[in-house]
C-alpha atoms as a PDB file:
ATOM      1  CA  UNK A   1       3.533 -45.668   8.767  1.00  0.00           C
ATOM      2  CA  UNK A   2       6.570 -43.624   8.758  1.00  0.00           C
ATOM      3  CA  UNK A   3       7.900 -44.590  12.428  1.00  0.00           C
ATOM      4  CA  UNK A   4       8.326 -48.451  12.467  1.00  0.00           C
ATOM      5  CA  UNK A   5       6.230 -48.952  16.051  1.00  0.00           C
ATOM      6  CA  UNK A   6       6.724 -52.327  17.951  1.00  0.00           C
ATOM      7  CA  UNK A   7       2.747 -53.049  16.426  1.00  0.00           C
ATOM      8  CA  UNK A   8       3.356 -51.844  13.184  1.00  0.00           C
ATOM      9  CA  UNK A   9       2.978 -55.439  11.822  1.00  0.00           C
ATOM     10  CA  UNK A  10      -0.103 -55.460  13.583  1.00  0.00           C
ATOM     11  CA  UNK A  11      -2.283 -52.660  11.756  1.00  0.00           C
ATOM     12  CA  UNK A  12      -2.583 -51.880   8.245  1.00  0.00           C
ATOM     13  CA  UNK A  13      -2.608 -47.919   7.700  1.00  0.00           C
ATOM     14  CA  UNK A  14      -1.770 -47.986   4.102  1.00  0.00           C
ATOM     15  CA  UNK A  15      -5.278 -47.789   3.178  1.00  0.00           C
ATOM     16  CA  UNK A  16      -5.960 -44.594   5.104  1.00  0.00           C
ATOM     17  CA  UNK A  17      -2.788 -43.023   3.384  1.00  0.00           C
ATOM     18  CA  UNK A  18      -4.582 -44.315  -0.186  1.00  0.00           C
ATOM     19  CA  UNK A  19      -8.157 -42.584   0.917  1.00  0.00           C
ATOM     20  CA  UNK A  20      -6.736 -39.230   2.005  1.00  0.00           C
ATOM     21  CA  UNK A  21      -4.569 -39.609  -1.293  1.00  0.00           C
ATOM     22  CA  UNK A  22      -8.271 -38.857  -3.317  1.00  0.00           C
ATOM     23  CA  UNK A  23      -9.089 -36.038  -1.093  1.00  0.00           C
ATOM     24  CA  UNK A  24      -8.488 -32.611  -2.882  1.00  0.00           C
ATOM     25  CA  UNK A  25      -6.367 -31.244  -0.448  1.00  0.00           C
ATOM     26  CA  UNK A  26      -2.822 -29.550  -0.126  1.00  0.00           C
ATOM     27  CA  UNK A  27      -0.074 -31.604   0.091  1.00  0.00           C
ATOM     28  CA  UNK A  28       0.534 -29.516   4.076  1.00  0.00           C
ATOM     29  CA  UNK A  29      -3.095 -30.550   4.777  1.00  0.00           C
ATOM     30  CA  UNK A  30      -2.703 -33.688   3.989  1.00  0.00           C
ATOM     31  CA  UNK A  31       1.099 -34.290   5.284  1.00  0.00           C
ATOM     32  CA  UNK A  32      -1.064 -32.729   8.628  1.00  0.00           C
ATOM     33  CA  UNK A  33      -3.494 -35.366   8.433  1.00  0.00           C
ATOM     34  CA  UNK A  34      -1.996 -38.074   8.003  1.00  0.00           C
ATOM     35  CA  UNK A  35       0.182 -37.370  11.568  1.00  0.00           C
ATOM     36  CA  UNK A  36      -3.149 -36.422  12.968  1.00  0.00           C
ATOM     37  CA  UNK A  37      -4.294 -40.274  11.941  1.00  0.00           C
ATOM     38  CA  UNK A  38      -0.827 -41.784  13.232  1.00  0.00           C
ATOM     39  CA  UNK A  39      -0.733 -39.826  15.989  1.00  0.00           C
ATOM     40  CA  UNK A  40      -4.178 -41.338  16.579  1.00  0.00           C
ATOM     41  CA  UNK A  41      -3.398 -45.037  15.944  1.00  0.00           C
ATOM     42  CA  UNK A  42      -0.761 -44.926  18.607  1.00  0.00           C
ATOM     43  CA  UNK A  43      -3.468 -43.384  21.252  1.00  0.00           C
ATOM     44  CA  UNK A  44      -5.625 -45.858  20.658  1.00  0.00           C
ATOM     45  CA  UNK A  45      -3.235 -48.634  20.755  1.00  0.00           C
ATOM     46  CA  UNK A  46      -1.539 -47.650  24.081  1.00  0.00           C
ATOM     47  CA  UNK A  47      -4.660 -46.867  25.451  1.00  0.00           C
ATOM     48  CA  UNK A  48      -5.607 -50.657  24.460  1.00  0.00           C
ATOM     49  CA  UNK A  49      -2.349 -52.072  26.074  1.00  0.00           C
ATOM     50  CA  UNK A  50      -2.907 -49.863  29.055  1.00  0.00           C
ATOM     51  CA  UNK A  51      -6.029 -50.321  30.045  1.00  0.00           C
ATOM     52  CA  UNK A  52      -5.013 -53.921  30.217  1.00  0.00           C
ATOM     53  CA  UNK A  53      -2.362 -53.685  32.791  1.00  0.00           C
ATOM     54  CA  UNK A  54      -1.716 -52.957  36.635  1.00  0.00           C
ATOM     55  CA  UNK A  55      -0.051 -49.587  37.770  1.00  0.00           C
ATOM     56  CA  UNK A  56       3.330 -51.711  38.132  1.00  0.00           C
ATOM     57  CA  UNK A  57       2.869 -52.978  34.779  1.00  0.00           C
ATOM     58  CA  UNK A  58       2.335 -50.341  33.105  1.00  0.00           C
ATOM     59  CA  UNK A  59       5.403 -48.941  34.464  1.00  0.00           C
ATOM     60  CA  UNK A  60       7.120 -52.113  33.357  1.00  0.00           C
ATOM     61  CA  UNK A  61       5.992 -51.568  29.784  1.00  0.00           C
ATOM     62  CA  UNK A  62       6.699 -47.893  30.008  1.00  0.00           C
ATOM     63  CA  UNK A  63      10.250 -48.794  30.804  1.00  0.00           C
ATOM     64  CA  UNK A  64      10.492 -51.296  27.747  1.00  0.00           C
ATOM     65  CA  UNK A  65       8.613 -48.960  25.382  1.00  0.00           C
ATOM     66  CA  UNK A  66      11.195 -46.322  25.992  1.00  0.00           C
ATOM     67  CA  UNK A  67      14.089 -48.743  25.375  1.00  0.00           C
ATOM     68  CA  UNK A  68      12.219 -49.062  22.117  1.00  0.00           C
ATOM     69  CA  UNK A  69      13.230 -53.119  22.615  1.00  0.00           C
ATOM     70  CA  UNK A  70      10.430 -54.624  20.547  1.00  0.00           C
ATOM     71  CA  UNK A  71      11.055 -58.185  21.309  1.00  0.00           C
ATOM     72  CA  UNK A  72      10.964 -57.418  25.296  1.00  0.00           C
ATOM     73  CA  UNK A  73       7.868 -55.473  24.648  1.00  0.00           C
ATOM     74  CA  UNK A  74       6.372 -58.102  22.830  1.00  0.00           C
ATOM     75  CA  UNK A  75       8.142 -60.737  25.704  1.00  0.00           C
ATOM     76  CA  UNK A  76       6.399 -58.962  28.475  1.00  0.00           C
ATOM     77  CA  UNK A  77       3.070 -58.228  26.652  1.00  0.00           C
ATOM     78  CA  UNK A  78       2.180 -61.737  25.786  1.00  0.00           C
ATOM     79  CA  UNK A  79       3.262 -62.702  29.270  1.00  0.00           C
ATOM     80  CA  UNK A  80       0.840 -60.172  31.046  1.00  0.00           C
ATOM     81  CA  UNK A  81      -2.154 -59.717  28.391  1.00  0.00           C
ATOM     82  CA  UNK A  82      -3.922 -62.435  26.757  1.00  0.00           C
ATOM     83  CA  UNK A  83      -4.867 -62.052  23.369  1.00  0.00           C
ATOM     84  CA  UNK A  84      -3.093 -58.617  23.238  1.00  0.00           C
ATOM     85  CA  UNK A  85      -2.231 -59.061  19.714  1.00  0.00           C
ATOM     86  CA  UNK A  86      -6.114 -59.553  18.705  1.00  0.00           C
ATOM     87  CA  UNK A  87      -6.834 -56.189  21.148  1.00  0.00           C
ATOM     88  CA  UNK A  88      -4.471 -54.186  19.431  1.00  0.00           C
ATOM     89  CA  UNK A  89      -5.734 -55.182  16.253  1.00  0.00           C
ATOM     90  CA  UNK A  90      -9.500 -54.770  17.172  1.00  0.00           C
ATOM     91  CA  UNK A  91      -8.853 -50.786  18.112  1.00  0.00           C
ATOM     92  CA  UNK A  92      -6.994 -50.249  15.133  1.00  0.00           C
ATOM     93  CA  UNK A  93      -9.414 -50.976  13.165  1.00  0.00           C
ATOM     94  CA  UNK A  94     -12.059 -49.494  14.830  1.00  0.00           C
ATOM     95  CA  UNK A  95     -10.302 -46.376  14.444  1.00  0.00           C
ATOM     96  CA  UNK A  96      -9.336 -46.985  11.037  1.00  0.00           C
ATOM     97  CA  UNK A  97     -13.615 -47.458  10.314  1.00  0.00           C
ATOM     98  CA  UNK A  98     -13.862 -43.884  12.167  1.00  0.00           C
ATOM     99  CA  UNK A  99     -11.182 -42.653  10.097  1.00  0.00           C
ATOM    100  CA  UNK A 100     -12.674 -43.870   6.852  1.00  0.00           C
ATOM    101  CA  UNK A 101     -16.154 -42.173   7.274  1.00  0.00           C
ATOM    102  CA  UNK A 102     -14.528 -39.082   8.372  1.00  0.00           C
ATOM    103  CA  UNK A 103     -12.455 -38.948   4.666  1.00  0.00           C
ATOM    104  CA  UNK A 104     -16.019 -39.908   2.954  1.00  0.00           C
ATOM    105  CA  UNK A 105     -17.868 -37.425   4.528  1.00  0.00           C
ATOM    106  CA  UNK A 106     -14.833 -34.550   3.517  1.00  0.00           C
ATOM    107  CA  UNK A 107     -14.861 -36.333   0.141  1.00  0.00           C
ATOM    108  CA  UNK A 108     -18.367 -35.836  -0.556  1.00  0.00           C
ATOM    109  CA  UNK A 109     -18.352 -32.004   0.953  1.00  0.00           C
ATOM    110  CA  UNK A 110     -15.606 -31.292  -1.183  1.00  0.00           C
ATOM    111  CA  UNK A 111     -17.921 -32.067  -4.420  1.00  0.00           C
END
């Protein structure tokens, strides 16, 4: 990941970066897809976080997130969520499954 998120320890992209590497493709297409597939990761991971916290929280974590303090973020996370860690994880790597048959099916188009 270019953009060093407060989960980027979390989640493993380097192995979407490797698959679209073997997909004939411009090097604009694929500079497009691969913030298209970032862009997605951090959906689904706030969406994971979110869904996980009262309206006051949320505003909490909002507040944190935007003073891009990962150690309060991570503070105030584990104090509210349990487990967040493993939910974070678990919806990257959904999305990284969804992302991996979507580059197998263009691979095999492509041929």
């Amino acid at each position: 990941m270019r953009k060093r998120h407060f989960y980027s320890h979390l989640v493993e992209f380097e192995s979407i970066y490797v698959a679209l590497q073997e997909v004939q493709l411009s090097s604009q297409e694929r500079e497009h897809l691969v913030s298209v597939a970032e862009s997605s990761l951090h959906h689904v991971v706030m969406d994971a976080i979110l869904s996980e916290l009262s309206e006051g929280d949320k505003k909490t974590f909002l507040k944190h997130l935007a003073g891009n303090n990962h150690e309060k973020i991570w503070e105030f996370l584990n104090g509210k969520v349990n487990k967040i860690e493993d939910k974070i994880k678990k919806a990257a790597e959904e999305l990284k499954k969804e992302l991996h048959r979507d580059i197998k099916k263009r691979k095999f188009k492509a041929k």
